[in-house]
Protein backbone atom coordinates (compact mmCIF):
# COMPACT_ATOMS: atom_id res chain seq x y z
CA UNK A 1 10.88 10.82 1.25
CA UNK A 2 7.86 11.73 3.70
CA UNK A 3 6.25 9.47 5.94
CA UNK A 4 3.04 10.55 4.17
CA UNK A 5 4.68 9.39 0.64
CA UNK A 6 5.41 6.08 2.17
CA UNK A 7 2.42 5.64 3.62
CA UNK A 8 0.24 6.34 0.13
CA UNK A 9 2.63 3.70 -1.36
CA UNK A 10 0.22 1.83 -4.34
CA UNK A 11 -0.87 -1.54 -3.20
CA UNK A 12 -0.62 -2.61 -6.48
CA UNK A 13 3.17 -2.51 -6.75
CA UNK A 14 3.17 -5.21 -3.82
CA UNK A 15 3.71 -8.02 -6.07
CA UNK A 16 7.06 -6.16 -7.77
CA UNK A 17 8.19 -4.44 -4.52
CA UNK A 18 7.76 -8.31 -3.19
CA UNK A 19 9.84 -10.16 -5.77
CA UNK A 20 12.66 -7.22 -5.24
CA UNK A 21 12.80 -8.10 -2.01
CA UNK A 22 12.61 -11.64 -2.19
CA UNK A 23 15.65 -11.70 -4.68
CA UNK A 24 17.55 -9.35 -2.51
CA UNK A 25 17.43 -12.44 0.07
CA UNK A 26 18.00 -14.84 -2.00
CA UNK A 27 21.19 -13.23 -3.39
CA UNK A 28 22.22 -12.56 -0.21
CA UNK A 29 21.76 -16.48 0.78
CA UNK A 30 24.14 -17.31 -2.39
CA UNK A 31 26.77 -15.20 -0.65
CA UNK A 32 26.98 -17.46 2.47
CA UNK A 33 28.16 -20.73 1.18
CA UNK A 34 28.42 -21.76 4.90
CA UNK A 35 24.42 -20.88 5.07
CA UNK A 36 23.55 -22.55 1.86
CA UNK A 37 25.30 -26.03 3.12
CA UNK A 38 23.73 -26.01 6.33
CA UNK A 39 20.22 -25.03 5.22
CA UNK A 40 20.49 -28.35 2.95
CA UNK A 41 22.21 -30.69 4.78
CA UNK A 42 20.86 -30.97 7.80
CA UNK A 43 17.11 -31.96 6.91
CA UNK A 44 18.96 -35.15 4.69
CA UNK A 45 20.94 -36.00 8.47
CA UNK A 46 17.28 -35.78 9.55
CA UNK A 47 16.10 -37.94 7.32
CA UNK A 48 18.69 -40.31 8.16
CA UNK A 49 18.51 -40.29 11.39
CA UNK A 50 15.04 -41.23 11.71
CA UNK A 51 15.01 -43.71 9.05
CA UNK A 52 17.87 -45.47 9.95
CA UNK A 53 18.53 -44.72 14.02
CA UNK A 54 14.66 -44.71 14.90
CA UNK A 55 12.98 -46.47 12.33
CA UNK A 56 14.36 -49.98 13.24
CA UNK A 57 13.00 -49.16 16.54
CA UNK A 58 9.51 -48.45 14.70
CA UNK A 59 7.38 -51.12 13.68
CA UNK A 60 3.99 -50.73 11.45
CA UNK A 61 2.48 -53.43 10.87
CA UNK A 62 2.22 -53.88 6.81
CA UNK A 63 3.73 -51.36 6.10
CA UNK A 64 7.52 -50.52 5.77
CA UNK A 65 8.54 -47.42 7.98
CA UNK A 66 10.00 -46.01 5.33
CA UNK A 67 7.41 -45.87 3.20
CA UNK A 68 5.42 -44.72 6.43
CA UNK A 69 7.48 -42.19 7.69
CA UNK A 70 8.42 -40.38 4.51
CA UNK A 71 5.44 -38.29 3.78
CA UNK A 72 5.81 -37.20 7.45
CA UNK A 73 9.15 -36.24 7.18
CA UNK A 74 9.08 -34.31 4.56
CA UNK A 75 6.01 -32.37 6.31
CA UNK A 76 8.24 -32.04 9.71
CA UNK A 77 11.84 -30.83 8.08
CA UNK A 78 9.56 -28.41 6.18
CA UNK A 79 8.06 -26.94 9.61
CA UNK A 80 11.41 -27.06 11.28
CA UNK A 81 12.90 -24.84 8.36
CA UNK A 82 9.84 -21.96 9.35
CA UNK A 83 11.27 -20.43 11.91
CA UNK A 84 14.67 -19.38 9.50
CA UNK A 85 11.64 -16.42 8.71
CA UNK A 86 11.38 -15.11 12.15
CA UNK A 87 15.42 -15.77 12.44
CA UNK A 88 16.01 -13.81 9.52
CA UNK A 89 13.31 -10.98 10.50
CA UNK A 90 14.51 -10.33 13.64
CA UNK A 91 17.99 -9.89 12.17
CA UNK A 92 16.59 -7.27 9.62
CA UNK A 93 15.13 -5.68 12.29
CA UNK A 94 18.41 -5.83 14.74
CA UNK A 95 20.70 -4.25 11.99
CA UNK A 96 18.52 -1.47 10.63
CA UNK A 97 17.59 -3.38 7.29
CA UNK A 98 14.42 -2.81 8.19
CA UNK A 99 14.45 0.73 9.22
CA UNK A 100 16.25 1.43 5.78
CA UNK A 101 13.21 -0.50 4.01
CA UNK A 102 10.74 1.51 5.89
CA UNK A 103 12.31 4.83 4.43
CA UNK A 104 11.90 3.73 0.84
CA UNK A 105 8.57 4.51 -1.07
CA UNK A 106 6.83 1.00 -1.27
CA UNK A 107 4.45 -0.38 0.84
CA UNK A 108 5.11 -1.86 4.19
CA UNK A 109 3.99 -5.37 3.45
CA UNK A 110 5.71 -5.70 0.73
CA UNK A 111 8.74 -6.24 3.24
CA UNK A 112 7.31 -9.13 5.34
CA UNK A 113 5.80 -10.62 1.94
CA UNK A 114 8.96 -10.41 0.06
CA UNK A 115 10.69 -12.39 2.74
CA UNK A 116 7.43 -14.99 3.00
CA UNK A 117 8.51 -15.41 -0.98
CA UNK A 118 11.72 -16.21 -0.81
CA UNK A 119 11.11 -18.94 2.23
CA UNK A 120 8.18 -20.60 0.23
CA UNK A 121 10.56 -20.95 -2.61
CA UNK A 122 13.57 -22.14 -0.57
CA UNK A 123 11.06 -24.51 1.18
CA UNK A 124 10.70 -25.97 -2.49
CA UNK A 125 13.85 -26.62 -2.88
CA UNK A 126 14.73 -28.58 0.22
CA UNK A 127 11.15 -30.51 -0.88
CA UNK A 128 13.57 -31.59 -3.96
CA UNK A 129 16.28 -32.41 -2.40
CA UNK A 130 14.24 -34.67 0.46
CA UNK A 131 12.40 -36.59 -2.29
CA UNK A 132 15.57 -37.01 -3.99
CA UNK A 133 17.20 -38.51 -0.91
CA UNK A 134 13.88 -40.68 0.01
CA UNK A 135 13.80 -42.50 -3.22
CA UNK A 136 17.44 -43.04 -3.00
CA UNK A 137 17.16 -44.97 -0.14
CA UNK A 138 13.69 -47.01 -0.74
CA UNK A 139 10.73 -44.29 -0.39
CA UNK A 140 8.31 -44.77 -3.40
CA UNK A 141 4.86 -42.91 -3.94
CA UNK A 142 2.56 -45.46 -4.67
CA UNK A 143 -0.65 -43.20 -4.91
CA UNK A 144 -0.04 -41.96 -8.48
CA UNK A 145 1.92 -38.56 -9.82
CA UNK A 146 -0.87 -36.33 -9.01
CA UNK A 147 -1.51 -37.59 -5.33
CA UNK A 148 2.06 -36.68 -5.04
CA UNK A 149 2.40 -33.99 -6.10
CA UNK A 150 -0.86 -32.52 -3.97
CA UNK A 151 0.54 -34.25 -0.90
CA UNK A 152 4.00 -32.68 -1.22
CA UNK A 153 1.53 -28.94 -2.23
CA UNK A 154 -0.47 -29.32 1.20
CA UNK A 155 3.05 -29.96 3.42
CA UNK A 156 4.77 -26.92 1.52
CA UNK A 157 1.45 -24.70 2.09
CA UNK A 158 1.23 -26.03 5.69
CA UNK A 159 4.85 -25.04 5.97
CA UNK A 160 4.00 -21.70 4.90
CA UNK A 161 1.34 -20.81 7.08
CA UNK A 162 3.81 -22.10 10.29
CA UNK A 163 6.41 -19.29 8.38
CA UNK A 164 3.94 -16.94 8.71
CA UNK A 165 2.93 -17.21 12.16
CA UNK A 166 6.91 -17.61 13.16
CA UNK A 167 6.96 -13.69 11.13
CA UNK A 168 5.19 -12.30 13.65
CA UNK A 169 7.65 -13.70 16.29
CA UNK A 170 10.26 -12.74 14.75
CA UNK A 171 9.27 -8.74 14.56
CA UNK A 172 7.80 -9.00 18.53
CA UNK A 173 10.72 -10.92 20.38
CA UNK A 174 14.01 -9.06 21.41
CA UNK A 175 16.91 -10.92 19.41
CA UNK A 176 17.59 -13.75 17.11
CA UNK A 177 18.37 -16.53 20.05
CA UNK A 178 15.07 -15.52 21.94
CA UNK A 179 13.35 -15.67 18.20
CA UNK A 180 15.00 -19.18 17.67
CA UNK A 181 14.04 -20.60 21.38
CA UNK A 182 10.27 -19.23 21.28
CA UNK A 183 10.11 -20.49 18.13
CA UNK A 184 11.09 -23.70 18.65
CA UNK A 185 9.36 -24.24 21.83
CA UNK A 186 5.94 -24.02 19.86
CA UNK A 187 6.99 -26.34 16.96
CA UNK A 188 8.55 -28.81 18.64
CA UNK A 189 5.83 -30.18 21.12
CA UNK A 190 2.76 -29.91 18.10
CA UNK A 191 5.31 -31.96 15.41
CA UNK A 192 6.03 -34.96 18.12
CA UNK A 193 2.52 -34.94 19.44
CA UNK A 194 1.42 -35.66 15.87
CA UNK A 195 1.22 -38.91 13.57
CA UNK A 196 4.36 -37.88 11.15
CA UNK A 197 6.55 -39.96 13.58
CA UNK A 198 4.30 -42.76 14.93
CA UNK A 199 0.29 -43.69 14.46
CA UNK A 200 -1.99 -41.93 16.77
CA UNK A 201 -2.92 -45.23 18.49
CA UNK A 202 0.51 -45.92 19.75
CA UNK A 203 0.65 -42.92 22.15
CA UNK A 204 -1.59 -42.84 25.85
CA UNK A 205 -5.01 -42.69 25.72
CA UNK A 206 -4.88 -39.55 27.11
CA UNK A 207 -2.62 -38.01 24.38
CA UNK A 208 -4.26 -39.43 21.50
CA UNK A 209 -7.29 -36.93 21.30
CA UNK A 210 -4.76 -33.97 21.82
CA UNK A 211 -2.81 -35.49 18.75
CA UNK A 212 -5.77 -36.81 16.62
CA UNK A 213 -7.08 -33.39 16.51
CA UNK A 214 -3.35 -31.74 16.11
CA UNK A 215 -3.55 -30.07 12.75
CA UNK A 216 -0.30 -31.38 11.87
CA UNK A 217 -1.98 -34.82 12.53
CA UNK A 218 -4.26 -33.84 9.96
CA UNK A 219 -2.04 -32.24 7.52
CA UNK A 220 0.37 -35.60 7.70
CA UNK A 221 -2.57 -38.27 7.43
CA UNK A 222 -3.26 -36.31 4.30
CA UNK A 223 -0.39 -36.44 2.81
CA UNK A 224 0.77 -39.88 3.93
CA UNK A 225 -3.02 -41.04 2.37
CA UNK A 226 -2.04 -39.69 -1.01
CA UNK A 227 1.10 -40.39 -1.09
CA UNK A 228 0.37 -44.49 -0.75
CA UNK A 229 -2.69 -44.89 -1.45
CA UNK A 230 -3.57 -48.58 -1.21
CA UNK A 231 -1.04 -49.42 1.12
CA UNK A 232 -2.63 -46.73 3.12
CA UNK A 233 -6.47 -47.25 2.66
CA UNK A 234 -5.26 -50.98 4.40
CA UNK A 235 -3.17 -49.60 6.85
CA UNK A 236 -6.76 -47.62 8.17
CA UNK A 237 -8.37 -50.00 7.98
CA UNK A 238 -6.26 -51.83 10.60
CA UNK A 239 -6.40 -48.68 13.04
CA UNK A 240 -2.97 -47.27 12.24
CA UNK A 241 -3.29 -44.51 10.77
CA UNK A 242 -5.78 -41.86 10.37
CA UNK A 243 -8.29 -40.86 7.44
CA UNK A 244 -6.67 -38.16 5.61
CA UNK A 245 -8.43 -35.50 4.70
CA UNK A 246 -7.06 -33.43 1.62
CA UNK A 247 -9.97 -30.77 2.24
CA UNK A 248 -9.35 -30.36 6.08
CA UNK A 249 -5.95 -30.50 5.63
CA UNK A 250 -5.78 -27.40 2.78
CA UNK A 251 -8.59 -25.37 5.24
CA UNK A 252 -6.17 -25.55 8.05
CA UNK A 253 -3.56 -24.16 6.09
CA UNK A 254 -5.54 -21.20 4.33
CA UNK A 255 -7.42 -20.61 8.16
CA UNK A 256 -3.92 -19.96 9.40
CA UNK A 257 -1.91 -18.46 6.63
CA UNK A 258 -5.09 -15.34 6.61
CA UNK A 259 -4.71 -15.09 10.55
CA UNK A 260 -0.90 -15.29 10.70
CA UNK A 261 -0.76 -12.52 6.93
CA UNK A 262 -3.05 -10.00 9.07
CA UNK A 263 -1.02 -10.27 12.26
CA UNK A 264 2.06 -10.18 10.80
CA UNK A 265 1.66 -7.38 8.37
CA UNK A 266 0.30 -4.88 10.95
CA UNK A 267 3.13 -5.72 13.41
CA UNK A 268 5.56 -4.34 10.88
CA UNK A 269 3.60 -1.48 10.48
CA UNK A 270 3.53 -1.04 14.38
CA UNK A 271 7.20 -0.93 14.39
CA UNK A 272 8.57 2.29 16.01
């Protein structure tokens, strides 16, 4: 197949080309039982960990920290499950997948979208299994179904856009560990300089501005606001916690997931 065939690929097959590819991932995750346990189990030690380990540690005043922290939680395993995109990426890109994809007559971004599918519908499912784990050990939504349901929609799209912008590390950086460490050395700094942990208020004065305006900050407060509702709307009005905003929160997401699509997509199509 030419290079010119390739390149003339039909932008309208992206959608099919994207679910083939997303399926071929998935398959291949169902293969690797090793994978599939750790990719599930570790967020619910996460969620113990905090809840149990650091929450008694934790106090909010009126509120109970698991109640608090939940929302957050499920926003932060979500963001620490991105980088699995650039991991996976890069190892495409290490073994030749990629090089075999590029050969084949369908467009180039349906590569990097078909693997952007398959993570938003894994990040779904460990979603499930966190709520599942919450409830079972005294998390309850208290803000109705459908504030639940959109705070749970703005972590997951949140979590997508970080995917995306871990893609394009993933098809710049050398191998999988330097992926993993650049990665991580991002994420990690922006999630605990954020209110999914703690409230805003209990950090320095100097730090507070840096997290208030975090966009995780903003994504959390959303979803923590929904998710409660009373409890939360007193919980602001006592100073700890911040005014969630649903609107803000689904901008950020959309601003970033555009950049991060553009960038990413026209990396892979820089590849030698």
């Amino acid at each position: 197949m030419s290079a010119e065939t390739i390149a003339k690929a039909p932008i309208g097959n992206i959608p099919r080309e994207s679910l083939l590819i997303a399926r071929r991932t998935m398959t291949n995750l169902l293969r690797r039982p090793d994978i599939v346990t750790f990719i599930f189990v570790q967020p619910i030690i996460f969620l113990l960990l905090f809840i149990y380990v650091l929450g008694g540690a934790i106090d909010i005043p009126g509120l109970d920290y698991t109640n608090f922290a939940m929302p957050g939680i499920i926003l932060s395993t979500l963001i620490f499950d991105a980088p699995a995109t650039a991991i996976g990426l890069n190892e495409d890109l290490s073994k030749g997948v990629l090089d075999r994809f590029r050969s084949l007559p369908i467009h180039r971004a349906s590569v990097v979208v078909g693997r952007m599918l398959y993570d938003a519908a894994r990040a779904l499912m460990i979603t499930t299994i966190i709520v599942g784990v919450g409830y079972a050990i005294g998390f309850r939504y208290t803000g109705g179904f459908a504030n639940a349901l959109l705070a749970i929609f703005l972590s997951w799209l949140f979590a997508v856009a970080v995917a995306w912008g871990s893609a394009i590390i993933g098809l710049v950086v050398p191998s999988p560990e330097a992926v993993q460490a650049a990665v991580f050395t991002g994420i990690f700094p922006l999630v605990f300089v954020s209110s999914i942990y703690v409230t805003v208020g209990s950090m320095p004065g100097w730090l507070q501005p840096i997290a208030k305006y975090n966009p995780i900050t903003i994504v959390s407060d959303a979803a923590r606001e929904l998710s409660l509702g009373d409890q939360m709307e007193v919980a602001i009005q006592q100073g700890l916690g911040g005014d969630g905003n649903p609107w803000a929160a689904a901008g950020w997401s959309l601003v970033l997931i555009a950049v991060f699509v553009f960038l990413a997509v026209r990396q892979y199509q820089k590849l030698p």
